[in-house]
C-alpha atoms as a PDB file:
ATOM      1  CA  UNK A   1      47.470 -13.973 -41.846  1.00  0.00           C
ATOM      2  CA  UNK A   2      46.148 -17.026 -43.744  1.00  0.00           C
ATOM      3  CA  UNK A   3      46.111 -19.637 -40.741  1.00  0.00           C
ATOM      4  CA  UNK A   4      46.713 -22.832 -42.906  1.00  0.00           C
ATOM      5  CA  UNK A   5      45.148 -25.594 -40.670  1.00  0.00           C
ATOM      6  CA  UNK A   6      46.917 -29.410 -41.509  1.00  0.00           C
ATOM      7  CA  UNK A   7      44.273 -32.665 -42.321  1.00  0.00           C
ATOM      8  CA  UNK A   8      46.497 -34.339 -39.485  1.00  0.00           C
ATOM      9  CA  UNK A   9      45.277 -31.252 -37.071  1.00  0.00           C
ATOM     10  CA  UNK A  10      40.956 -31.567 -38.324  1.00  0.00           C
ATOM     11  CA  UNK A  11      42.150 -35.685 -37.863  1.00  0.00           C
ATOM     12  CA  UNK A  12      42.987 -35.090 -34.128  1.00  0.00           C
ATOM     13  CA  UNK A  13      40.417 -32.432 -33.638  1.00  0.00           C
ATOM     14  CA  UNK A  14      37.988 -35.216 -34.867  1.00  0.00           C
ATOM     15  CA  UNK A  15      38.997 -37.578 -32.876  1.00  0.00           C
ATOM     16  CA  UNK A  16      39.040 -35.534 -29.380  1.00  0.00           C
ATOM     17  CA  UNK A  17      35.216 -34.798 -30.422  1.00  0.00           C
ATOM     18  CA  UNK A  18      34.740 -38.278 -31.229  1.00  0.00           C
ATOM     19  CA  UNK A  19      33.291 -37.276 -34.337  1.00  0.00           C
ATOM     20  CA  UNK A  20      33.624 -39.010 -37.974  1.00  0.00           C
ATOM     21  CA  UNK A  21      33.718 -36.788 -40.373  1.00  0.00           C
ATOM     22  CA  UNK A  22      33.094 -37.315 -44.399  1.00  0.00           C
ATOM     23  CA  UNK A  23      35.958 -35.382 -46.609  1.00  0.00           C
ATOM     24  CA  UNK A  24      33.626 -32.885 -47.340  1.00  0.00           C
ATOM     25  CA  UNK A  25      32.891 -32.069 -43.386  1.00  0.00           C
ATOM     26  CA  UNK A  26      36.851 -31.697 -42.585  1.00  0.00           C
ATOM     27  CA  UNK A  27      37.686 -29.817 -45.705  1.00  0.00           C
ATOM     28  CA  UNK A  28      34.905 -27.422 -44.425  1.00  0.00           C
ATOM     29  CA  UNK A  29      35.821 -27.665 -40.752  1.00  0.00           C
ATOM     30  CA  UNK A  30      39.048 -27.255 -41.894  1.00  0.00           C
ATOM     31  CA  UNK A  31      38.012 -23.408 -43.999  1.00  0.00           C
ATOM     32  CA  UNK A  32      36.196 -22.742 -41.064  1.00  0.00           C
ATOM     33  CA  UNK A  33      39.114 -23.261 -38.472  1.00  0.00           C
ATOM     34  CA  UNK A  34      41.034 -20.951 -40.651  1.00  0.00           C
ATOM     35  CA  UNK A  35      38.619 -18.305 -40.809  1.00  0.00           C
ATOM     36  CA  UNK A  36      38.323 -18.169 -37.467  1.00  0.00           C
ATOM     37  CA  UNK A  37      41.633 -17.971 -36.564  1.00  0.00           C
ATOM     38  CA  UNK A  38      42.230 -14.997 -38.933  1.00  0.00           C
ATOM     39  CA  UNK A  39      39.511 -13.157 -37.081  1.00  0.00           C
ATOM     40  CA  UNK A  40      41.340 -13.750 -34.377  1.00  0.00           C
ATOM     41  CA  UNK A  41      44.791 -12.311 -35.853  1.00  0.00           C
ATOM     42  CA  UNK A  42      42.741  -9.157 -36.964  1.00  0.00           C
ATOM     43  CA  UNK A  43      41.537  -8.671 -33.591  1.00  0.00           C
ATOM     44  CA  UNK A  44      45.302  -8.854 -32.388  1.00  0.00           C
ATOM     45  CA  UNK A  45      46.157  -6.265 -34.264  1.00  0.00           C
ATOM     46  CA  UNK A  46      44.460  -3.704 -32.397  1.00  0.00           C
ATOM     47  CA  UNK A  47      45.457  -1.627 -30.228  1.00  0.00           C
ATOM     48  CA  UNK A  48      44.515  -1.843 -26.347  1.00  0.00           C
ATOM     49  CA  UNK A  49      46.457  -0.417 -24.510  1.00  0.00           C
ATOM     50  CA  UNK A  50      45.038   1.765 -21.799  1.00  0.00           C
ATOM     51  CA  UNK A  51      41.673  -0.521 -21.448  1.00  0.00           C
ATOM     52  CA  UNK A  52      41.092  -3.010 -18.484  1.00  0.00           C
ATOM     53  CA  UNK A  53      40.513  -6.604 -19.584  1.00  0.00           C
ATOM     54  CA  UNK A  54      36.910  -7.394 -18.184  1.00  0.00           C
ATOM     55  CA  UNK A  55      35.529 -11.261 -17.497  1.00  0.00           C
ATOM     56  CA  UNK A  56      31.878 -10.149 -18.560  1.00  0.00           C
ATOM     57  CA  UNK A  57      30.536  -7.678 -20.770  1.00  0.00           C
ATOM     58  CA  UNK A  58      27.791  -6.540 -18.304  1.00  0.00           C
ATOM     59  CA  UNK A  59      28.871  -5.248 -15.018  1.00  0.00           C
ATOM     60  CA  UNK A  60      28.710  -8.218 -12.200  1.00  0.00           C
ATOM     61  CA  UNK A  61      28.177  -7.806  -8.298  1.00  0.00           C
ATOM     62  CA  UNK A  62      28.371 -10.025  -5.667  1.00  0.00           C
ATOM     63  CA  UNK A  63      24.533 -11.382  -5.784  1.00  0.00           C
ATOM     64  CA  UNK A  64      24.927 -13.601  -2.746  1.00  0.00           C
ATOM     65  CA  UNK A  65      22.854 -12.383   0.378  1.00  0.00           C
ATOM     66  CA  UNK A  66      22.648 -13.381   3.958  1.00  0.00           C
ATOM     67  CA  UNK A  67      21.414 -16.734   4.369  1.00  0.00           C
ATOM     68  CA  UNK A  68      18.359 -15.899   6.821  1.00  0.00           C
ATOM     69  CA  UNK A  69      15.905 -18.729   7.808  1.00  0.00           C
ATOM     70  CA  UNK A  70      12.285 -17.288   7.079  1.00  0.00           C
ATOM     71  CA  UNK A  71       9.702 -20.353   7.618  1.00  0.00           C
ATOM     72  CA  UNK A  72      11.207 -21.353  11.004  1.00  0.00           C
ATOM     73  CA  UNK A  73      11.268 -25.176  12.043  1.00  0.00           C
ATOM     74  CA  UNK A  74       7.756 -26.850  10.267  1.00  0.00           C
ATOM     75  CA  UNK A  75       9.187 -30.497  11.360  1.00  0.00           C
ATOM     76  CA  UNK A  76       5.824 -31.457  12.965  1.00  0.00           C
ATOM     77  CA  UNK A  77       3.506 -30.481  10.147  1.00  0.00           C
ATOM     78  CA  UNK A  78       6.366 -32.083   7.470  1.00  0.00           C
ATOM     79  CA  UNK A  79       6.312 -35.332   9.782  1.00  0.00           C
ATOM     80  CA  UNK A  80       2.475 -35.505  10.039  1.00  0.00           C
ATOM     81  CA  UNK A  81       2.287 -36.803   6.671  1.00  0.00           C
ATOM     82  CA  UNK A  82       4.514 -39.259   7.456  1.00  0.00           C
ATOM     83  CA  UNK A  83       3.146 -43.126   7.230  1.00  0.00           C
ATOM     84  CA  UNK A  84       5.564 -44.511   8.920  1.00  0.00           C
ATOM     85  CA  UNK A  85       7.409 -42.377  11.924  1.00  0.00           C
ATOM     86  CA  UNK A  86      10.220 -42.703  14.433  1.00  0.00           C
ATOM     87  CA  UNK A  87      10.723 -40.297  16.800  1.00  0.00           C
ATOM     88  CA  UNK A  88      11.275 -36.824  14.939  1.00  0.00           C
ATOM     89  CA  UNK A  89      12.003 -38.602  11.678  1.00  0.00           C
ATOM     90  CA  UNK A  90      10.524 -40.806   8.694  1.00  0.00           C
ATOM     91  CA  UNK A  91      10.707 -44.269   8.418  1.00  0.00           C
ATOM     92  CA  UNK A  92      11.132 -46.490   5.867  1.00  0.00           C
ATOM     93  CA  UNK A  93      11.503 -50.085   5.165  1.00  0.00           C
ATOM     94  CA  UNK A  94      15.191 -51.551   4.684  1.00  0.00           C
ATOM     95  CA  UNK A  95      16.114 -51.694   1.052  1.00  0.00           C
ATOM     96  CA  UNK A  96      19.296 -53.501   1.269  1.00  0.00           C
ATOM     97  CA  UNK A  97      19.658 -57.338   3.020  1.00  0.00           C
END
């Protein structure tokens, strides 16, 4: 284990996040990069074989339904606040000359 993580990698990690860091923040973003990476190592090491990779930890159905029109067609009412009308639409003034 012990993920050693270079100051050219937290310089280039900086700069793709566009973030200027002090000394102090990279040498610490630098312990924490590590860290993190051995987790990861120590979660390589064990053993899965047999269990199906899953993309969510809750089980996920298709939640889309029929798209089913239940107000019908309320153009007249929607155009009847309209100040300004022509023929089964709004009008408005030109905005570009």
């Amino acid at each position: 284990m012990a993920n050693k993580i270079s100051d050219e990698t937290i310089e280039y990690v900086g700069i793709l996040a566009k973030l200027e860091l002090s000394e102090e923040e990279k040498e610490a973003a630098k312990k924490d990069m590590e860290q993190m990476l051995d987790y990861i190592d120590t979660l390589n090491e064990l053993d899965t074989t047999g269990i199906e990779p899953m993309s969510h930890v809750f089980p996920v159905q298709n939640v889309f339904r029929e798209d089913v029109v239940t107000n019908g067609d309320n153009k007249e009412a929607t155009l009847a606040n309209a100040p300004l009308r022509k023929e089964d639409s709004f009008e408005v003034p030109k905005t570009i000359g």
